[in-house]
C-alpha atoms as a PDB file:
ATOM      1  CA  UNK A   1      35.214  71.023  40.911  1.00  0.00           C
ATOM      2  CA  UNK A   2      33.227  71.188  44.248  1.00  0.00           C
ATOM      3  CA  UNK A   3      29.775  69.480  44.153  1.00  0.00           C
ATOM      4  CA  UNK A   4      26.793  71.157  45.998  1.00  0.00           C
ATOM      5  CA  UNK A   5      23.261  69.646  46.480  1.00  0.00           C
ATOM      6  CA  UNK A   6      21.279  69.967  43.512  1.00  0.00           C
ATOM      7  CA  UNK A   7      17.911  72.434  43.550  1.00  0.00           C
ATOM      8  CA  UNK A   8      15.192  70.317  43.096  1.00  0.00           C
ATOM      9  CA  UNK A   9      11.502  70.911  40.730  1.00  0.00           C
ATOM     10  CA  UNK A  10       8.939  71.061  43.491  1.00  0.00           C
ATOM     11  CA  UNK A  11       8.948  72.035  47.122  1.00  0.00           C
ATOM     12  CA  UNK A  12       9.384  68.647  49.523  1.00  0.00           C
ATOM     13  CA  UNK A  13       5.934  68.929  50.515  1.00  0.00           C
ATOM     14  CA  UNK A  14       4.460  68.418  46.800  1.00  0.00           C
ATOM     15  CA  UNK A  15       4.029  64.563  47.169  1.00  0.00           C
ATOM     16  CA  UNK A  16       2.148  64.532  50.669  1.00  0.00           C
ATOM     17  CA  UNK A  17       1.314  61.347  51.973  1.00  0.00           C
ATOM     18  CA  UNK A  18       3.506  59.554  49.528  1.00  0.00           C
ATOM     19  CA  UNK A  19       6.773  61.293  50.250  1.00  0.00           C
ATOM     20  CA  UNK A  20       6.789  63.110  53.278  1.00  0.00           C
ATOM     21  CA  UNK A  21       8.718  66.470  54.374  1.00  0.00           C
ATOM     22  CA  UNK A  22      10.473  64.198  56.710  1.00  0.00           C
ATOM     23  CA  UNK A  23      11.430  62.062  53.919  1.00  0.00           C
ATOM     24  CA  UNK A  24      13.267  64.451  51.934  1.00  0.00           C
ATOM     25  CA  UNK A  25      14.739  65.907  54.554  1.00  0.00           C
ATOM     26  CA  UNK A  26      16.953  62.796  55.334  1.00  0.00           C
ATOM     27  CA  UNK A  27      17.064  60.987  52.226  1.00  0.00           C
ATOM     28  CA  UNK A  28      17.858  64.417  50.228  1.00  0.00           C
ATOM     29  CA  UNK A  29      18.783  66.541  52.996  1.00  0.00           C
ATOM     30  CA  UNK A  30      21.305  64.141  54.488  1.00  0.00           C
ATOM     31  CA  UNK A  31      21.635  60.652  52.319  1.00  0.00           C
ATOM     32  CA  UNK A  32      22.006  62.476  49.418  1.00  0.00           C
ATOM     33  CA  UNK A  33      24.763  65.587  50.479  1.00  0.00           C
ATOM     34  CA  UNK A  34      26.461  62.964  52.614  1.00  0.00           C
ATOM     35  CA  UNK A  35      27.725  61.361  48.847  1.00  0.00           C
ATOM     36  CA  UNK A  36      28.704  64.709  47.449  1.00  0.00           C
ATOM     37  CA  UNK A  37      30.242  65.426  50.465  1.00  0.00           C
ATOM     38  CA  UNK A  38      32.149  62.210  50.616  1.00  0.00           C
ATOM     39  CA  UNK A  39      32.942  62.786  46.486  1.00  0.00           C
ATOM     40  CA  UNK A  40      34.134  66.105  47.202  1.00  0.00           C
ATOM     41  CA  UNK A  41      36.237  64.537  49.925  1.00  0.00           C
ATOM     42  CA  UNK A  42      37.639  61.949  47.892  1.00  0.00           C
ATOM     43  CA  UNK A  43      38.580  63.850  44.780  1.00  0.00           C
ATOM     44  CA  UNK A  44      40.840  66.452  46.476  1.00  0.00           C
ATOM     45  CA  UNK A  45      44.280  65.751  45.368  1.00  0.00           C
ATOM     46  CA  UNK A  46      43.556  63.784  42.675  1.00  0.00           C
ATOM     47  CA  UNK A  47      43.198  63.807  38.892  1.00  0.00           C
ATOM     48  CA  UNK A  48      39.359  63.772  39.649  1.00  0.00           C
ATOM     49  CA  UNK A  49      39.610  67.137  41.125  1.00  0.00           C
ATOM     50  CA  UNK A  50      37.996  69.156  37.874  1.00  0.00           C
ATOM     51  CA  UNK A  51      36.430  66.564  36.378  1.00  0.00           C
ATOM     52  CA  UNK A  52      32.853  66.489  35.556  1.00  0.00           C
ATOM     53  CA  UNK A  53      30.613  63.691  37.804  1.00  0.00           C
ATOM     54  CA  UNK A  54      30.335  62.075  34.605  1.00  0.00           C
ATOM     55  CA  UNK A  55      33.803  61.137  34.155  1.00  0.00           C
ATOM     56  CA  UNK A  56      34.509  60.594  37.589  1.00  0.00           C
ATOM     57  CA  UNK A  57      31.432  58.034  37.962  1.00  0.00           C
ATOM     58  CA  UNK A  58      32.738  56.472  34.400  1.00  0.00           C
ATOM     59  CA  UNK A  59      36.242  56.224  35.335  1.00  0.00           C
ATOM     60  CA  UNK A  60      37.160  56.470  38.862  1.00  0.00           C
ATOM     61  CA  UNK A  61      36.856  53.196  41.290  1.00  0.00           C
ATOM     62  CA  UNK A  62      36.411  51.755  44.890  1.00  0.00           C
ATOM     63  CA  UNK A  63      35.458  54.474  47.578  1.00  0.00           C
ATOM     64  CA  UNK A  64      35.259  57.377  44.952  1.00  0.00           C
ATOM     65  CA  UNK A  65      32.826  55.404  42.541  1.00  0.00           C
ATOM     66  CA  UNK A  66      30.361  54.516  45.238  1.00  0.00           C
ATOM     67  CA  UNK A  67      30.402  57.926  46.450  1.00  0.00           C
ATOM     68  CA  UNK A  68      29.823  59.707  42.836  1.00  0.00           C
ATOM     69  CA  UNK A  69      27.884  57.061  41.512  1.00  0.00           C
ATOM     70  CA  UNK A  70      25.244  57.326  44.316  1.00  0.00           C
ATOM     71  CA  UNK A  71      25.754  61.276  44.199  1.00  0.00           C
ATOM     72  CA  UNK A  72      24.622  61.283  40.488  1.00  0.00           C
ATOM     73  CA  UNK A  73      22.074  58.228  40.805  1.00  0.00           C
ATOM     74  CA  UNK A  74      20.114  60.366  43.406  1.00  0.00           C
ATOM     75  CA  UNK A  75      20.703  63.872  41.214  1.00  0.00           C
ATOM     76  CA  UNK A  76      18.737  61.468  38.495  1.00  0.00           C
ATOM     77  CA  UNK A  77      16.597  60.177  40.911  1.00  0.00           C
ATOM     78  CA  UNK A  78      15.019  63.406  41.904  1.00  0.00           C
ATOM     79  CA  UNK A  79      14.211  64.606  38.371  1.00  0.00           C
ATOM     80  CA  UNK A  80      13.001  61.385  37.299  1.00  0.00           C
ATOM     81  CA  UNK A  81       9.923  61.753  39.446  1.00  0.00           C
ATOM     82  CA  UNK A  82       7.275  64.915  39.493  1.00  0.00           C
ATOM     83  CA  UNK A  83       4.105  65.655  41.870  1.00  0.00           C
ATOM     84  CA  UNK A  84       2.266  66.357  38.374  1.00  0.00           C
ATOM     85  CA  UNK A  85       0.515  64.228  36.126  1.00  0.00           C
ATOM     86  CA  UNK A  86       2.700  63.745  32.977  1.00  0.00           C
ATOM     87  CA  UNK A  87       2.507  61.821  29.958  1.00  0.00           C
ATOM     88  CA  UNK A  88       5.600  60.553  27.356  1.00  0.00           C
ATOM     89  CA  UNK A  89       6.192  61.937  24.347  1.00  0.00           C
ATOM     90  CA  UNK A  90       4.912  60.598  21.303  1.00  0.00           C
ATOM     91  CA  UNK A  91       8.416  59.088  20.414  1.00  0.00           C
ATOM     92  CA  UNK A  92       8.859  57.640  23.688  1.00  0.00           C
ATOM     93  CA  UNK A  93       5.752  56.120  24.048  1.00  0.00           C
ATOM     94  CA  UNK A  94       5.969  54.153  20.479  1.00  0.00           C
ATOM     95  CA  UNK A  95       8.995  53.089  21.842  1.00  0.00           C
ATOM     96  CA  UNK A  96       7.622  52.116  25.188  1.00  0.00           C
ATOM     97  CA  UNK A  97       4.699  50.098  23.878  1.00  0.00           C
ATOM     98  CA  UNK A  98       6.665  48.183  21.264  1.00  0.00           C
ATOM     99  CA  UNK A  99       8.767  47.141  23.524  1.00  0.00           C
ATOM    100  CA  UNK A 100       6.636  46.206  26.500  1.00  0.00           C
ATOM    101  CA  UNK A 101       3.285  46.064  24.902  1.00  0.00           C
ATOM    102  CA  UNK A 102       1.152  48.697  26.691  1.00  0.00           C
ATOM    103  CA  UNK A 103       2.166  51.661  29.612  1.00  0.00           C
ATOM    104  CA  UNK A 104      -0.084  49.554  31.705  1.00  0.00           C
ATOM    105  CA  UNK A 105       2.453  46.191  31.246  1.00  0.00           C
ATOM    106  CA  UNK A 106       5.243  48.621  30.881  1.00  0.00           C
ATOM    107  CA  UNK A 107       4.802  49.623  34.601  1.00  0.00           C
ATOM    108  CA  UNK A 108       3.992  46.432  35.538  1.00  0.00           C
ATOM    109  CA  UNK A 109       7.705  44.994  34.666  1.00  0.00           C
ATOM    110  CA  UNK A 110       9.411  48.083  35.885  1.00  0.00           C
ATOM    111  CA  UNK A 111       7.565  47.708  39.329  1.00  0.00           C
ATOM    112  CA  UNK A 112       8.930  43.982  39.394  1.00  0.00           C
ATOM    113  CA  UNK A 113      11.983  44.313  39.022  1.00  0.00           C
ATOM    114  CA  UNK A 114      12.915  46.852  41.123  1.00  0.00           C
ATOM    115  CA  UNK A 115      10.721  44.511  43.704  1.00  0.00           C
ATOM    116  CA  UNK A 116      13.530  41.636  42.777  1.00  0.00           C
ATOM    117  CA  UNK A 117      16.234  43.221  43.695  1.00  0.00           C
ATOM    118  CA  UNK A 118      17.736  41.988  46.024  1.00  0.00           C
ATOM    119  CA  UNK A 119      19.210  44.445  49.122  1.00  0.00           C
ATOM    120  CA  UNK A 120      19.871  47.975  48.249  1.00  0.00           C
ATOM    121  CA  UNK A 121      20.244  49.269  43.929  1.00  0.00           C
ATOM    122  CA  UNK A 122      18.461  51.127  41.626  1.00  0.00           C
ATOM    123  CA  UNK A 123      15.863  50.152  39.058  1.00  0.00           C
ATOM    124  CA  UNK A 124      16.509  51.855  35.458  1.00  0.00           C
ATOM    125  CA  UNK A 125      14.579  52.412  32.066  1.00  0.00           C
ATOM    126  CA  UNK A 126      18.114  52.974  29.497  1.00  0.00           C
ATOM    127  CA  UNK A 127      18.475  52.433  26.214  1.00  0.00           C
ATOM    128  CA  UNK A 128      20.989  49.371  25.795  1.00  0.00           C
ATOM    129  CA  UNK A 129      23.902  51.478  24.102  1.00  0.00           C
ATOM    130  CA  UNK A 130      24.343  55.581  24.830  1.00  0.00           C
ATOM    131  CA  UNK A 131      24.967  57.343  21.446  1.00  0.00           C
ATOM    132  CA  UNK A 132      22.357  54.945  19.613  1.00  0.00           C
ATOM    133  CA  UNK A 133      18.771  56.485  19.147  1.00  0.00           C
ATOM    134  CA  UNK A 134      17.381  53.119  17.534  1.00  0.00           C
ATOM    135  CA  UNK A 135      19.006  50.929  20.685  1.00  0.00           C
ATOM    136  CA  UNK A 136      16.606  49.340  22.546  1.00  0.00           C
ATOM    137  CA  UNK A 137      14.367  50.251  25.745  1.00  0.00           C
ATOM    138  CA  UNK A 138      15.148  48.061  28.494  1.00  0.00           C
ATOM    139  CA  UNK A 139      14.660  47.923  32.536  1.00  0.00           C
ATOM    140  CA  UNK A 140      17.322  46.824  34.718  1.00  0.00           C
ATOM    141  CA  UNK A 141      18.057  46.897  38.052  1.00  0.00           C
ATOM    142  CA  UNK A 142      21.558  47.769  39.921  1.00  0.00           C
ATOM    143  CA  UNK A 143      22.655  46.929  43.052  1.00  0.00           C
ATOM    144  CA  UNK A 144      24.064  49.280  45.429  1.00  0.00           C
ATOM    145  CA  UNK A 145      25.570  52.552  43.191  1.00  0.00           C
ATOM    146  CA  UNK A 146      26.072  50.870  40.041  1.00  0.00           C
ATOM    147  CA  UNK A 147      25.461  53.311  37.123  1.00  0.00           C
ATOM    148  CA  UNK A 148      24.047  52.687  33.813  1.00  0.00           C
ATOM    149  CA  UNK A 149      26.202  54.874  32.242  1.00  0.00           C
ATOM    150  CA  UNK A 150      29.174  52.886  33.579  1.00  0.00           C
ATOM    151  CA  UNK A 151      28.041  50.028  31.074  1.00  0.00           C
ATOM    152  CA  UNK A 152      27.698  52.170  28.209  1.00  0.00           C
ATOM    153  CA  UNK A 153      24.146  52.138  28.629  1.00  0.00           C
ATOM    154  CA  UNK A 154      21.808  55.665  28.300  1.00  0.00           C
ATOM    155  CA  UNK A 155      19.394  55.894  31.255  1.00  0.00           C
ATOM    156  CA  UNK A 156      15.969  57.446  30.817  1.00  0.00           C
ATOM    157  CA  UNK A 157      14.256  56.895  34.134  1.00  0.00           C
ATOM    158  CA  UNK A 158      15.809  55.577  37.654  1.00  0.00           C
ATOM    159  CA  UNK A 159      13.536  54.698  41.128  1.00  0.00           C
ATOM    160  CA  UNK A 160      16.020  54.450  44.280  1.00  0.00           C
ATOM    161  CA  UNK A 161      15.218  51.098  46.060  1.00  0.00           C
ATOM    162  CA  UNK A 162      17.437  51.483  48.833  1.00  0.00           C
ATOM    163  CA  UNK A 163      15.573  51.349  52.041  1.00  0.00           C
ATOM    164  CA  UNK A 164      16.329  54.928  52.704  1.00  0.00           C
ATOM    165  CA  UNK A 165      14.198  55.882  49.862  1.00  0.00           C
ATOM    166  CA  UNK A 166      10.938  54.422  51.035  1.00  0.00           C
ATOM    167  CA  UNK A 167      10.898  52.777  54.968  1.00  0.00           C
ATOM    168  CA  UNK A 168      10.128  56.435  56.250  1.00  0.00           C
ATOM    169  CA  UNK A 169       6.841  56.727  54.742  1.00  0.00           C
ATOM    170  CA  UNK A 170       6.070  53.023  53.352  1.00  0.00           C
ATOM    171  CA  UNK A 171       8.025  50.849  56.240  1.00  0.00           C
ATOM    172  CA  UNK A 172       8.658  47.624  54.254  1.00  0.00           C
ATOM    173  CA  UNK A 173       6.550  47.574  51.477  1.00  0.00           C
ATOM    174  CA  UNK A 174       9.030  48.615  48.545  1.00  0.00           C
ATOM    175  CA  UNK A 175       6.007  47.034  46.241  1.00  0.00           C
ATOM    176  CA  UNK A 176       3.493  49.384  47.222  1.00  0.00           C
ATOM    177  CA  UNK A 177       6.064  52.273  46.988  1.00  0.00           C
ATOM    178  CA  UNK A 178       7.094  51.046  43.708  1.00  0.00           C
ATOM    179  CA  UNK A 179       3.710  51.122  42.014  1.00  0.00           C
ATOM    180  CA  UNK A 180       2.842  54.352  43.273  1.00  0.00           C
ATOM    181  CA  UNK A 181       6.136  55.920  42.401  1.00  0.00           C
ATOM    182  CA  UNK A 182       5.635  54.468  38.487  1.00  0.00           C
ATOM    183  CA  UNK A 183       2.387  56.939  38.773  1.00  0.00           C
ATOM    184  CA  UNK A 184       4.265  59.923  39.123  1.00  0.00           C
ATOM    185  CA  UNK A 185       7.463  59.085  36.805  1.00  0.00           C
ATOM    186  CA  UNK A 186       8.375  63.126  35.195  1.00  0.00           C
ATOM    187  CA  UNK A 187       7.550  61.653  31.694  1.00  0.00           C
ATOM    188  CA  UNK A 188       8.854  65.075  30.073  1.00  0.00           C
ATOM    189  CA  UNK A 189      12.321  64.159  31.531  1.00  0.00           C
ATOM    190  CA  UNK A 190      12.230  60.983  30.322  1.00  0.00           C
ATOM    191  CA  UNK A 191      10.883  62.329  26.818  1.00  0.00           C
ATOM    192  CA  UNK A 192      14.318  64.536  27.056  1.00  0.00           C
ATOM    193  CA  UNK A 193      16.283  62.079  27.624  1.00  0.00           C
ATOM    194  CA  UNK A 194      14.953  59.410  25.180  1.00  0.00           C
ATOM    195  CA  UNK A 195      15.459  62.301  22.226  1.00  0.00           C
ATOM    196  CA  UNK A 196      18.947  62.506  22.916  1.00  0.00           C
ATOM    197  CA  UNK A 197      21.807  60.805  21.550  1.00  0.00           C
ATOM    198  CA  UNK A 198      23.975  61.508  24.913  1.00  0.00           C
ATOM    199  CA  UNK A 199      22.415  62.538  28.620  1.00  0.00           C
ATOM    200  CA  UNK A 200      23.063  66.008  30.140  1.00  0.00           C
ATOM    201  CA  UNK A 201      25.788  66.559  32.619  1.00  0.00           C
ATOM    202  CA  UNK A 202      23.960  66.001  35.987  1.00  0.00           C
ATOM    203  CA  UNK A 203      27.146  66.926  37.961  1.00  0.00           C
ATOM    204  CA  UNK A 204      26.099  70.794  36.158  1.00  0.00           C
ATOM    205  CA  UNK A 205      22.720  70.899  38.365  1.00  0.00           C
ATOM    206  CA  UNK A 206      25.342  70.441  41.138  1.00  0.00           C
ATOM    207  CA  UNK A 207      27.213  73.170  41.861  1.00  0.00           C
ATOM    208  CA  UNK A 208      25.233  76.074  42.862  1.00  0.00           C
ATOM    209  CA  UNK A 209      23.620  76.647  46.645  1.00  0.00           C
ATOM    210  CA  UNK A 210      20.315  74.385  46.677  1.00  0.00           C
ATOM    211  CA  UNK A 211      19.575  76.989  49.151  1.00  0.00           C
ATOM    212  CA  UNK A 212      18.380  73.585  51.614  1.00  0.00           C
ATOM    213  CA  UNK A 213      19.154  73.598  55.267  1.00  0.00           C
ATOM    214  CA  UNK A 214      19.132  70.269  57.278  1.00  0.00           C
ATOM    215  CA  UNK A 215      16.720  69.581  59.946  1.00  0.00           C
ATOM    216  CA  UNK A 216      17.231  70.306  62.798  1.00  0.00           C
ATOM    217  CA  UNK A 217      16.114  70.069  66.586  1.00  0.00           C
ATOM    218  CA  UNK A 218      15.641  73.113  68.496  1.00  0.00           C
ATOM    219  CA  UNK A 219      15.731  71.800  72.222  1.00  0.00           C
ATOM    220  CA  UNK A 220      16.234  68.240  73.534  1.00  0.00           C
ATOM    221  CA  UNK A 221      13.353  66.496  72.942  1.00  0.00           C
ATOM    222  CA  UNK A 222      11.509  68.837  71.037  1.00  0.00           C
ATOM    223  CA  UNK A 223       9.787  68.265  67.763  1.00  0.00           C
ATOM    224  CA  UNK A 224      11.836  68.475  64.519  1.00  0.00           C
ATOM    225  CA  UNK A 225      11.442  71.231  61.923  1.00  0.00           C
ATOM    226  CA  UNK A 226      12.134  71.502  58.672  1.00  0.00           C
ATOM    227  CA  UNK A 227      14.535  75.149  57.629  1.00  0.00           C
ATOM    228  CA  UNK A 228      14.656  76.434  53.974  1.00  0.00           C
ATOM    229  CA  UNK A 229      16.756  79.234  53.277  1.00  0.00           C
ATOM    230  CA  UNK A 230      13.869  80.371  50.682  1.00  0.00           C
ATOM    231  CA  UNK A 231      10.985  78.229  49.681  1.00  0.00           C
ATOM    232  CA  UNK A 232      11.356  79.495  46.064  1.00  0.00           C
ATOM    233  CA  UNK A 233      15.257  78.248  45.699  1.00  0.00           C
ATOM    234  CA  UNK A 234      14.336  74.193  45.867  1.00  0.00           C
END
């Protein structure tokens, strides 16, 4: 199975000063199809080659794993956040606020620890054990690819705390980047994915034209533009 970049909800200008154009252009544009490249590199020739991106980020290891892993963590990523203003389900929320006492503390811990960890990884609302609607909320933090899913775990929400994700618009400050980003967490995603026993294939968003172009430079030393093969296909 070949993976393509995935289409995103909302055009890369929907976040404005928060995420810039510029921002998506690398860390989608280029971070992001450099690991399905490198997956669909890696998998030729191998028993990997028509398996889903969930089996090969449960099963497969070294250079394949890190290049899947981060290929479905950013797929995740991306529909884990939305430029609107959304709230949690009813469900979610009880579950939310028995667990960490209020949205407001809620956000609070999830802002922290993706602050505290250390070097590149992934913070993650899951559910301790995938396949159990009663297990637990918890946040935890990966480093580098590590996947949730790889620890039997059920993800609900993930915020990408690699440098990429954030230095082009907030430099350093992954805190400030953090609490903003916890703002505009896609709550109706998160709602899905709490109401479900077992997450949908994210390597099936992934193999269809995104329709994105990378950016590119049109003379030496001439500004950088941002090409869309239709504004309505992203």
């Amino acid at each position: 199975m070949k993976f393509q970049l995935p289409k995103l909800d909302y055009q890369p200008s929907a976040f404005g000063s928060f995420l810039s154009v510029e921002s998506f252009t690398y860390h989608y544009g280029k971070h992001h199809q450099a690991y399905i490249d490198q997956t669909n590199k890696v998998i030729q020739s191998t028993p990997f080659e028509s398996a889903s991106l969930e089996t090969i980020v449960k099963e497969s290891k070294d250079k394949l794993y890190n290049q899947s892993a981060q290929a479905w963590n950013h797929t995740f990523y991306w529909k884990s956040m939305t430029p609107q203003k959304e709230t949690p389900s009813r469900e979610l929320e009880t579950a939310i606020t028995s667990r960490f006492g209020t949205m407001d503390l809620f956000a609070k811990e999830f802002v922290e620890k993706g602050v505290s960890q250390f070097g590149s990884g992934w913070v993650w609302l899951v559910q301790k054990e995938m396949g159990d609607l009663s297990s637990p909320l918890e946040i935890v933090s990966t480093s580098n690819a590590e996947n949730p899913i790889r620890m039997g775990m059920k993800p609900i929400l993930a915020c990408d705390v690699w440098e990429h994700a954030y230095y082009i618009d907030h430099r350093n400050a992954r805190e400030a980047f953090l609490k903003e980003w916890v703002t505009k967490a896609a709550w109706q995603f998160a709602s899905a994915n709490f109401s479900l026993a077992t997450l949908p294939e994210m390597g099936a968003t992934m193999v269809h034209d995104s329709g994105w172009e990378p950016l590119r430079t049109e003379s030496e030393g001439a500004s950088k533009t941002l090409n869309l093969k239709s504004q309505n296909s992203i």
